[in-house]
N, C-alpha and C. Protein backbone atom coordinates (compact mmCIF):
# COMPACT_ATOMS: atom_id res chain seq x y z
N UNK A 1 34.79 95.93 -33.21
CA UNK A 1 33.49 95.51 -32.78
C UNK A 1 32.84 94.60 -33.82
N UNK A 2 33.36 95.36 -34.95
CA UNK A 2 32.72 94.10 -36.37
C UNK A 2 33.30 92.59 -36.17
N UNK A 3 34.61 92.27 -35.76
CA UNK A 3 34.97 91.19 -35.69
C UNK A 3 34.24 90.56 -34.72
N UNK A 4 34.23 91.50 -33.81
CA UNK A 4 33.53 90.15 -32.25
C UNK A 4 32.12 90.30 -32.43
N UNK A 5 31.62 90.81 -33.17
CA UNK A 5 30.21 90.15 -33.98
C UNK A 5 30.17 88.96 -34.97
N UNK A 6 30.97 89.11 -35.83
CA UNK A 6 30.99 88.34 -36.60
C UNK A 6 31.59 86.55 -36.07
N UNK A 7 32.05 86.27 -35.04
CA UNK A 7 32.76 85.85 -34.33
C UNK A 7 31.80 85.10 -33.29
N UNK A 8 30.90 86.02 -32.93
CA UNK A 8 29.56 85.74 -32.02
C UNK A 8 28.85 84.56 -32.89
N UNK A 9 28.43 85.33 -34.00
CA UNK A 9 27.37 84.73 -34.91
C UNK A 9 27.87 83.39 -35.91
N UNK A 10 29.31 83.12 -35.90
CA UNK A 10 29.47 82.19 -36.48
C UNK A 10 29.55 81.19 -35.31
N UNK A 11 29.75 81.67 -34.09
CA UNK A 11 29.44 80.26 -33.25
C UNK A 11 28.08 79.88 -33.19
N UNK A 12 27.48 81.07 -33.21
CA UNK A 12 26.16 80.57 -32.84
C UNK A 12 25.52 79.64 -33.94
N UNK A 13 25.76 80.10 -35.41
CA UNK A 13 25.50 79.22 -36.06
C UNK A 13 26.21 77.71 -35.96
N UNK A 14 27.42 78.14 -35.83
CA UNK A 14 28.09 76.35 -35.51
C UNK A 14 27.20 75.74 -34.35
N UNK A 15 27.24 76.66 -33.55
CA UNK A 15 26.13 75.76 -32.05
C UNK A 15 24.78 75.05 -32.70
N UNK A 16 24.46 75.92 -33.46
CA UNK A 16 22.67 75.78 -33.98
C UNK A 16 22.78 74.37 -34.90
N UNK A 17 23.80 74.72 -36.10
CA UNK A 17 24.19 73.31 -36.58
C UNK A 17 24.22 72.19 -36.15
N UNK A 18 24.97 72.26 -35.26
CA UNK A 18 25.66 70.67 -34.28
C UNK A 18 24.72 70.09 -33.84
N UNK A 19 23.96 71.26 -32.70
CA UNK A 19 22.79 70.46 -32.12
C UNK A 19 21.58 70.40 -33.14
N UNK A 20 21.34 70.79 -34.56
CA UNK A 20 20.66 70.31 -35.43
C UNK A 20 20.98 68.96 -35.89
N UNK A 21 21.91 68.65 -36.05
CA UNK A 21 22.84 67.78 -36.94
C UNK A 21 22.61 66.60 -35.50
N UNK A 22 22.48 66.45 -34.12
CA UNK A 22 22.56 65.89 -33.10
C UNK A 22 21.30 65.25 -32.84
N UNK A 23 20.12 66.73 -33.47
CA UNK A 23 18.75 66.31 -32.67
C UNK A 23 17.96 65.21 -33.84
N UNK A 24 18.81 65.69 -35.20
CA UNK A 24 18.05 64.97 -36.71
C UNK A 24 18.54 62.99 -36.28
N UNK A 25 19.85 63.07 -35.30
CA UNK A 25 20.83 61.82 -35.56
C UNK A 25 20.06 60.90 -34.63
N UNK A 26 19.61 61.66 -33.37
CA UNK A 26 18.45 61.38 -32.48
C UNK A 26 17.28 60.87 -32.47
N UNK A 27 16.42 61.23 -33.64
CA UNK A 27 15.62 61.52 -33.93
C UNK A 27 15.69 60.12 -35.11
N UNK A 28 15.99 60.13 -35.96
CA UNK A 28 16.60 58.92 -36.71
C UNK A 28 16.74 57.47 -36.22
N UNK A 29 17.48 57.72 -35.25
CA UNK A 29 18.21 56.35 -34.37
C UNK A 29 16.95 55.84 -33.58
N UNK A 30 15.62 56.81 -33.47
CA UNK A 30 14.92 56.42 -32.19
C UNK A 30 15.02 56.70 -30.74
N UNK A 31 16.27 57.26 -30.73
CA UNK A 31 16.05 57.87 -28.97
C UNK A 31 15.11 58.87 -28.81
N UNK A 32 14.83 59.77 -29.77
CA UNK A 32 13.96 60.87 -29.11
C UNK A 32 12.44 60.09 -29.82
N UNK A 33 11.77 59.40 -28.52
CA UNK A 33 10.53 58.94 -28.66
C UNK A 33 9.62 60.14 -29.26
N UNK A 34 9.47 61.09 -27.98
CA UNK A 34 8.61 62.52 -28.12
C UNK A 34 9.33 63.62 -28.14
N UNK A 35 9.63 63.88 -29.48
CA UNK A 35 10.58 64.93 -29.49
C UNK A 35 10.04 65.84 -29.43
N UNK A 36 10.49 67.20 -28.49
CA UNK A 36 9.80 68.72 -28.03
C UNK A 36 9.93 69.29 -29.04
N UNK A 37 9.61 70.75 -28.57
CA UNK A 37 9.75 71.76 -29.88
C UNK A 37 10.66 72.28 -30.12
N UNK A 38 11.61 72.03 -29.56
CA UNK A 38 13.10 72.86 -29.48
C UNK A 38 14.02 71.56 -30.50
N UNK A 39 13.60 70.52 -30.29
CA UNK A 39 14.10 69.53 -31.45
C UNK A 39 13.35 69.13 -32.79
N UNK A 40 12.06 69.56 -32.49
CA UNK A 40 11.22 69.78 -33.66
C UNK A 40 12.12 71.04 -34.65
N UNK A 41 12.04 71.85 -34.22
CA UNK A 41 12.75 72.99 -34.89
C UNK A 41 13.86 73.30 -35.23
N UNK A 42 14.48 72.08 -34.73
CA UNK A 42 15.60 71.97 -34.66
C UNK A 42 16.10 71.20 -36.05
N UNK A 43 15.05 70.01 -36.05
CA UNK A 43 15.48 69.14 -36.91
C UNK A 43 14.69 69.59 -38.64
N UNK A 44 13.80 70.69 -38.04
CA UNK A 44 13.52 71.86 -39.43
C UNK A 44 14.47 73.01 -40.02
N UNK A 45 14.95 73.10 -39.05
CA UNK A 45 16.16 73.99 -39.62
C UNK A 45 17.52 73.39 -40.42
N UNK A 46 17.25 72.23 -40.47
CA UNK A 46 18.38 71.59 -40.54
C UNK A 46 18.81 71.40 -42.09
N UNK A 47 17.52 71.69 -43.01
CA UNK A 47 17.89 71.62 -44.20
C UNK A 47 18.51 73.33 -44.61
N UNK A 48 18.07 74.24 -43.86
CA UNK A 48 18.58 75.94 -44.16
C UNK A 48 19.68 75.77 -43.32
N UNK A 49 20.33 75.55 -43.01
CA UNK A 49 21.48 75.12 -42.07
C UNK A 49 22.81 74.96 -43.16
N UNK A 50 22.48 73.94 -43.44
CA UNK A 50 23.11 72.68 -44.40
C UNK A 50 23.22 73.81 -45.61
N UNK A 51 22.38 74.06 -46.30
CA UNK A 51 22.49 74.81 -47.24
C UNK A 51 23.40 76.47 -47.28
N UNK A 52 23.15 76.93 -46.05
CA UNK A 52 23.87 77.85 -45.70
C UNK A 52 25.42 77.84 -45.86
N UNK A 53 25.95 76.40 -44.86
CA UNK A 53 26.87 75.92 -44.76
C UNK A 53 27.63 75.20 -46.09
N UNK A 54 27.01 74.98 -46.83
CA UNK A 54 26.85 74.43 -48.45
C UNK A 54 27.55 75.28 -48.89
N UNK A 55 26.29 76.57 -49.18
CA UNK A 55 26.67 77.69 -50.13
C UNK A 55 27.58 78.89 -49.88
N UNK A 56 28.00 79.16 -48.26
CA UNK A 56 28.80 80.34 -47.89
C UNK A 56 29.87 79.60 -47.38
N UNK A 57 29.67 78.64 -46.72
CA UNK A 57 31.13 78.34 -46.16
C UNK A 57 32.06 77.57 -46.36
N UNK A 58 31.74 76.29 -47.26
CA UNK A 58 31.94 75.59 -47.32
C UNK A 58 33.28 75.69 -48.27
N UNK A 59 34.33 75.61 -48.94
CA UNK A 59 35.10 75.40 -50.06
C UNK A 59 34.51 74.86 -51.37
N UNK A 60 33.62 73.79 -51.35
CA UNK A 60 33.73 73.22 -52.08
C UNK A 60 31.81 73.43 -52.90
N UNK A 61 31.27 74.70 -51.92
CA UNK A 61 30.28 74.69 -52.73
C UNK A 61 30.19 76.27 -52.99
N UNK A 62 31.10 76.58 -53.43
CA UNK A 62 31.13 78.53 -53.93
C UNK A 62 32.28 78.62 -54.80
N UNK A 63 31.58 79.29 -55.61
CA UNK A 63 32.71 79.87 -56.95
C UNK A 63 33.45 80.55 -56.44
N UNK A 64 35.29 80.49 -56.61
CA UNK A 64 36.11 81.28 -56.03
C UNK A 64 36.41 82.25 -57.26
N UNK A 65 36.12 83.43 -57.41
CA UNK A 65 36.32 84.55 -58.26
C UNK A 65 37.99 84.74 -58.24
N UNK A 66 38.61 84.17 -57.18
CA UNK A 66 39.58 85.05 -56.94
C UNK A 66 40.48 83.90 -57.80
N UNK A 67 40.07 82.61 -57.98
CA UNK A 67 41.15 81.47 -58.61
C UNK A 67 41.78 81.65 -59.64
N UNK A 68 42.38 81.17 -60.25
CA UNK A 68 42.78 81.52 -61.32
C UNK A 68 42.55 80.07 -62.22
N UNK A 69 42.13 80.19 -63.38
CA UNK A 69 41.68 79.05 -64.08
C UNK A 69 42.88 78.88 -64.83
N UNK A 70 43.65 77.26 -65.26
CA UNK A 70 44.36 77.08 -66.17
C UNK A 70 44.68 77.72 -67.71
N UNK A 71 45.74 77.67 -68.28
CA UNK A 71 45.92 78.57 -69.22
C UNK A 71 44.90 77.41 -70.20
N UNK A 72 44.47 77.78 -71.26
CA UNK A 72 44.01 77.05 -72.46
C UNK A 72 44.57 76.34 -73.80
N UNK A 73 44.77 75.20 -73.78
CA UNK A 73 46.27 74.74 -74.38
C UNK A 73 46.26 75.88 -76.20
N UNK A 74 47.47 76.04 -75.93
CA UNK A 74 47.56 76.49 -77.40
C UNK A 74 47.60 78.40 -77.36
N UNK A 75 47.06 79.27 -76.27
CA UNK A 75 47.54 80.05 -75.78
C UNK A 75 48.71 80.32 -74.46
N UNK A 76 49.16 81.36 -75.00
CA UNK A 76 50.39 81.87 -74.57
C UNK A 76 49.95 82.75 -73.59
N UNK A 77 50.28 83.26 -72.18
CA UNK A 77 49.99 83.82 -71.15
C UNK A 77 50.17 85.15 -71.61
């Protein structure tokens, strides 16, 4: 049951993303003249989004504890 939660909620965040990431591109370009509140909020979430996606999911923005760092020249393993 933990998996198909966890499973739920990462789409939903991917959903929430995309169409953040869609309504900001929108919004930018000039198509959305009068943008509602559902793209208002949309395009506010978009920096906690990003950052989320930054700091938990991303590879390249989280310390991997588990890596193993190069030996240090001049020691022996």
């Amino acid at each position: 049951m933990k998996r198909i939660a966890l499973l739920a909620a990462g789409f939903a965040y991917m959903v929430l993303l995309i169409e953040a990431i869609r309504a900001a591109v929108a919004w930018w370009s000039g198509e959305l003249a009068q943008p509602d509140w559902a793209d208002i909020a949309l395009i506010a979430l978009l920096p906690v989004l990003a950052w989320i996606w930054w700091r938990h999911i991303s590879p390249f923005g989280r310390e991997c504890p588990k890596c193993a760092l190069p030996p240090e020249p001049g020691k022996n393993p």
